[in-house]
Protein backbone atom coordinates (compact mmCIF):
# COMPACT_ATOMS: atom_id res chain seq x y z
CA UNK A 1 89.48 99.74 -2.04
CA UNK A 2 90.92 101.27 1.19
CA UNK A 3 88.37 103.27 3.24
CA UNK A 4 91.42 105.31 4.69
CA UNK A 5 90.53 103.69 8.65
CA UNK A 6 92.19 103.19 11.88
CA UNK A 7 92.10 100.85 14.91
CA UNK A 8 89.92 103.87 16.57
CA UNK A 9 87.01 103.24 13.80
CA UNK A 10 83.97 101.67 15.03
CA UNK A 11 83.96 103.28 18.66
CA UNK A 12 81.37 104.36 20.30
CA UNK A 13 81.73 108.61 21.01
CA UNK A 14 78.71 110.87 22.40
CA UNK A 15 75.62 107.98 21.36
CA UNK A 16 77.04 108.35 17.65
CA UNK A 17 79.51 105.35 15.73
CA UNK A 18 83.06 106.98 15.18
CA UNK A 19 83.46 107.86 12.08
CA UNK A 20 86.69 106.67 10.49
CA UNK A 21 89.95 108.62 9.99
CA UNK A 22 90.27 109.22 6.42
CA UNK A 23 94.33 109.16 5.25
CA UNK A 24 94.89 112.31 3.09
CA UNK A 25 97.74 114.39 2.12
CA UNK A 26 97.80 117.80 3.40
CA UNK A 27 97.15 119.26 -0.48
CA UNK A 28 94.24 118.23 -0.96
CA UNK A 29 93.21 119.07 2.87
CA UNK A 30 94.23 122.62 1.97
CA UNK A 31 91.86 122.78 -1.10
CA UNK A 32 88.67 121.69 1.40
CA UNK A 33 85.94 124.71 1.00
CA UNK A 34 82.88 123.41 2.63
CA UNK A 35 81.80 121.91 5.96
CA UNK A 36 78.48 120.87 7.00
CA UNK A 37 76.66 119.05 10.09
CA UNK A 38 74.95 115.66 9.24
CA UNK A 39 71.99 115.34 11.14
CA UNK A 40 69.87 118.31 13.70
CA UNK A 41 71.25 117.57 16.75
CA UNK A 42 73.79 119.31 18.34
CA UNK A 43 76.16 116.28 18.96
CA UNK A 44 75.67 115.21 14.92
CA UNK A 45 79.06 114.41 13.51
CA UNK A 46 80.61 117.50 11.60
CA UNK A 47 82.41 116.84 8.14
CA UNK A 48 84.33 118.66 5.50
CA UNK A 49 83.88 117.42 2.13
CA UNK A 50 87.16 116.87 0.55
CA UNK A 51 87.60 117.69 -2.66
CA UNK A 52 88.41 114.06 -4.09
CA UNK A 53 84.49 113.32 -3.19
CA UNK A 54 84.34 111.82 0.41
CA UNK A 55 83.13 113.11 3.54
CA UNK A 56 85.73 113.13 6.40
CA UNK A 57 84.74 114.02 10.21
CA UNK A 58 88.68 112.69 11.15
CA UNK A 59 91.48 112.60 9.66
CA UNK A 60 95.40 110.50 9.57
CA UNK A 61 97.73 111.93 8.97
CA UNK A 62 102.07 111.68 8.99
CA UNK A 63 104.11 114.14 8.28
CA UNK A 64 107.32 116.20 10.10
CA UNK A 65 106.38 118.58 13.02
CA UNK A 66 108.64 121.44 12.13
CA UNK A 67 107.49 123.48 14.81
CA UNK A 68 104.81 124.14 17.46
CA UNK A 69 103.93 126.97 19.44
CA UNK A 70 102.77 127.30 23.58
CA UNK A 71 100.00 129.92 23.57
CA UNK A 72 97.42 131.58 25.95
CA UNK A 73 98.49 132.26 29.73
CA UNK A 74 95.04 130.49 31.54
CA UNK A 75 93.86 128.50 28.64
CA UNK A 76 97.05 127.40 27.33
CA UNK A 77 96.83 125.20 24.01
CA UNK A 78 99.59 124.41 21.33
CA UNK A 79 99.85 124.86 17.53
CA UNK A 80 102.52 123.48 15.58
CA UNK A 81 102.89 123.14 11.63
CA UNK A 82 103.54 119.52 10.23
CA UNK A 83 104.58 119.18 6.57
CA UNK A 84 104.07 116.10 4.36
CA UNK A 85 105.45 115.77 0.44
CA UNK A 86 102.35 117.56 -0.26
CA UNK A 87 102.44 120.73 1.29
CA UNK A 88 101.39 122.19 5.25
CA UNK A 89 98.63 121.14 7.79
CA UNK A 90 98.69 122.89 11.24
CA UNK A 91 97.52 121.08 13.89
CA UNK A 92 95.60 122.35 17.31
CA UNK A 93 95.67 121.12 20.74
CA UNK A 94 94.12 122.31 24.33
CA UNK A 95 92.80 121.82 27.47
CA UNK A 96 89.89 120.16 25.74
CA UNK A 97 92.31 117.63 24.53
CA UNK A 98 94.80 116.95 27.55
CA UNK A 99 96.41 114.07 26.47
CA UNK A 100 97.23 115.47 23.00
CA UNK A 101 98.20 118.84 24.36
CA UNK A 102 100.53 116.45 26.70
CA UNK A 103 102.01 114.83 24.01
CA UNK A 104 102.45 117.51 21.50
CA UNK A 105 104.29 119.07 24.15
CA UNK A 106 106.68 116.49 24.48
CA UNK A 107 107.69 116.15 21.25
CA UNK A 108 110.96 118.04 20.13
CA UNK A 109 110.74 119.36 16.75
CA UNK A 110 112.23 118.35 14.22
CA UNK A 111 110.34 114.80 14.13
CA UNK A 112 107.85 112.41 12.00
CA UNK A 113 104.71 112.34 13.83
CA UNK A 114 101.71 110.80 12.95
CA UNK A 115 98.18 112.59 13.31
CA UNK A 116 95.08 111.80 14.08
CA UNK A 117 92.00 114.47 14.92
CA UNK A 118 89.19 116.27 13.82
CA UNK A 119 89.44 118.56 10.78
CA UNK A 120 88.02 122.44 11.22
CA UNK A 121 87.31 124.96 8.34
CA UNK A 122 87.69 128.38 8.45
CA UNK A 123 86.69 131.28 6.34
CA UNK A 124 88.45 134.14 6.93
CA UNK A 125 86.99 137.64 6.70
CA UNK A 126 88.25 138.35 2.84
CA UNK A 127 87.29 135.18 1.60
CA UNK A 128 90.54 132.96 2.07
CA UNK A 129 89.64 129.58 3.68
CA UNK A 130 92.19 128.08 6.37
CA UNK A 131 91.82 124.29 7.72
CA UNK A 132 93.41 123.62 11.10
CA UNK A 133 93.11 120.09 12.86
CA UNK A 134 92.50 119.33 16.27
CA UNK A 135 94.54 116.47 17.77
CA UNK A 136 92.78 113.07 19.01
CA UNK A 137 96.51 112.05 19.44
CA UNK A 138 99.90 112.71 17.87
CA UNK A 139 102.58 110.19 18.07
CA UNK A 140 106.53 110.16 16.93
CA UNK A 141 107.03 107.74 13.89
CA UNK A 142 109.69 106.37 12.30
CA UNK A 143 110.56 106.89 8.32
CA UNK A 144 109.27 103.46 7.46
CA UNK A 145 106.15 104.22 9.04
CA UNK A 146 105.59 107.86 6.98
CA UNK A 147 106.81 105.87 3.61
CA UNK A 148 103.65 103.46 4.74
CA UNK A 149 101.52 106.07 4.91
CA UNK A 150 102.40 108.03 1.62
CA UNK A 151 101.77 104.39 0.05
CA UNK A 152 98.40 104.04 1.86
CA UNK A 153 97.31 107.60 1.49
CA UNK A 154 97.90 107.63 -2.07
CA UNK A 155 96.09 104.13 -2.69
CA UNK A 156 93.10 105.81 -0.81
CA UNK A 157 92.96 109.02 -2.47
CA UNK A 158 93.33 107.89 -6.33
CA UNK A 159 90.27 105.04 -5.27
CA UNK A 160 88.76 108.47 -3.86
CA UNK A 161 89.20 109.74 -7.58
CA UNK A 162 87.95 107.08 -9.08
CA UNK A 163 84.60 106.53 -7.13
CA UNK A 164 84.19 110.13 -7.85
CA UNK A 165 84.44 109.65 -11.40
CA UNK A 166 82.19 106.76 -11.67
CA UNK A 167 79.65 108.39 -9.84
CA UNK A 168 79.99 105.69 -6.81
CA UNK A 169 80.61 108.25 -4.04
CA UNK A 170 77.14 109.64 -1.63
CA UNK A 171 78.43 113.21 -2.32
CA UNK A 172 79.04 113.85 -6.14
CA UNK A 173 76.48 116.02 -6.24
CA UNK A 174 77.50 117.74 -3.08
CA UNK A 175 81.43 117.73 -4.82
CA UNK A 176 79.95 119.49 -8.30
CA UNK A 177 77.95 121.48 -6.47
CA UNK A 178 80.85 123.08 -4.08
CA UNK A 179 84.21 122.36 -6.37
CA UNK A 180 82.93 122.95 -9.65
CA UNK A 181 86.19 124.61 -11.00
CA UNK A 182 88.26 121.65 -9.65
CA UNK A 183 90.33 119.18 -11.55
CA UNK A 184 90.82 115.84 -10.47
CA UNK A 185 93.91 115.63 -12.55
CA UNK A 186 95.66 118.16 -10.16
CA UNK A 187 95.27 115.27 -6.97
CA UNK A 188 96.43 112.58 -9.31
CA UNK A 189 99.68 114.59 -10.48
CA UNK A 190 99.73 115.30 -6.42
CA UNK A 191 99.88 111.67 -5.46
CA UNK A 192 102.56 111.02 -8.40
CA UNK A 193 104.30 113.69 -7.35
CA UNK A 194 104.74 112.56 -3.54
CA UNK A 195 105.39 108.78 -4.41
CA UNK A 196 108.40 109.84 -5.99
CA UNK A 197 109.59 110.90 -3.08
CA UNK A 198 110.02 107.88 -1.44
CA UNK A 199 113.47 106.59 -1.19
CA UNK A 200 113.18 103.23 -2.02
């Protein structure tokens, strides 16, 4: 079973173990409607639940940076909107991130980049949820590298789907409990649906 990782796993960050970037596609990071801390202190890891059943504090992801955005005059950051098969993520980067704000900067859109960084929910005031990621590190990729990716990130979410369904996953209860109107079907016709985009 994949556990959706990356070299940067296992690290060390603030006294706590990293917690592993989880691969998913941007549709099901769209459908993500609860967040919670693990732990009482303030440096505890911070998670949204994804709706296939696993926690995620990071997240990988590849898609194409269509375009990004310079804001703020003193406390200048960037935004820029990356699409996968899947639908939209929009990613966040600032003087708290220096070397990502660097190298989103560089980039010239359009390009395949791949993401990593820390997922952040959002409720807005009438309801509507928004999830924005802030960049660890964003790097150009090639097409072979995205194709990789969709493979991988499809492996891990259907073995997402299927712990869920067995009952094998820490947070079913937390899942039922926050997505009880979802269907799992919809993430497996997702995955299908992005695989056959792949030129082979």
């Amino acid at each position: 079973m994949s556990n959706g990782g990356t070299p940067a796993q296992g690290r060390k960050e603030g006294g706590f173990e990293r917690e592993p970037a989880r691969r998913v596609f941007a549709g099901e990071l769209r459908e993500c409607r609860h967040q919670f801390r693990e732990g009482d202190d303030e440096k505890s890891p911070t998670f949204v639940l994804l709706p296939t059943g696993e926690r995620s504090n990071r997240v990988f992801l590849v898609g194409t940076l269509t375009e990004k955005q310079r804001k703020g005059e003193q406390n200048i950051f960037y935004r820029g909107r990356v699409v996968d098969p899947t639908g939209t993520f929009f990613v966040m980067a600032g003087s708290y991130q220096p070397e990502a704000m660097q190298q989103l900067a560089k980039i010239e859109t359009p390009a395949f980049v791949g993401v990593v960084g820390k997922p952040n929910l959002y409720q807005t005031p009438d309801g509507a949820y928004l999830v924005s990621v802030r960049v660890e590190s964003v790097t150009i990729v090639d097409r072979e590298t995205r194709d990789l990716w969709m493979l991988d990130t499809a492996r891990a979410t259907l073995d997402r789907i299927d712990a869920m369904a067995q009952g094998l996953t820490p947070d079913a209860a937390r899942v039922k409990e926050h997505y009880p109107a979802l269907d799992p079907a919809m993430f497996r016709k997702m995955v299908y649906e992005a695989l056959a985009q792949i030129k082979i």
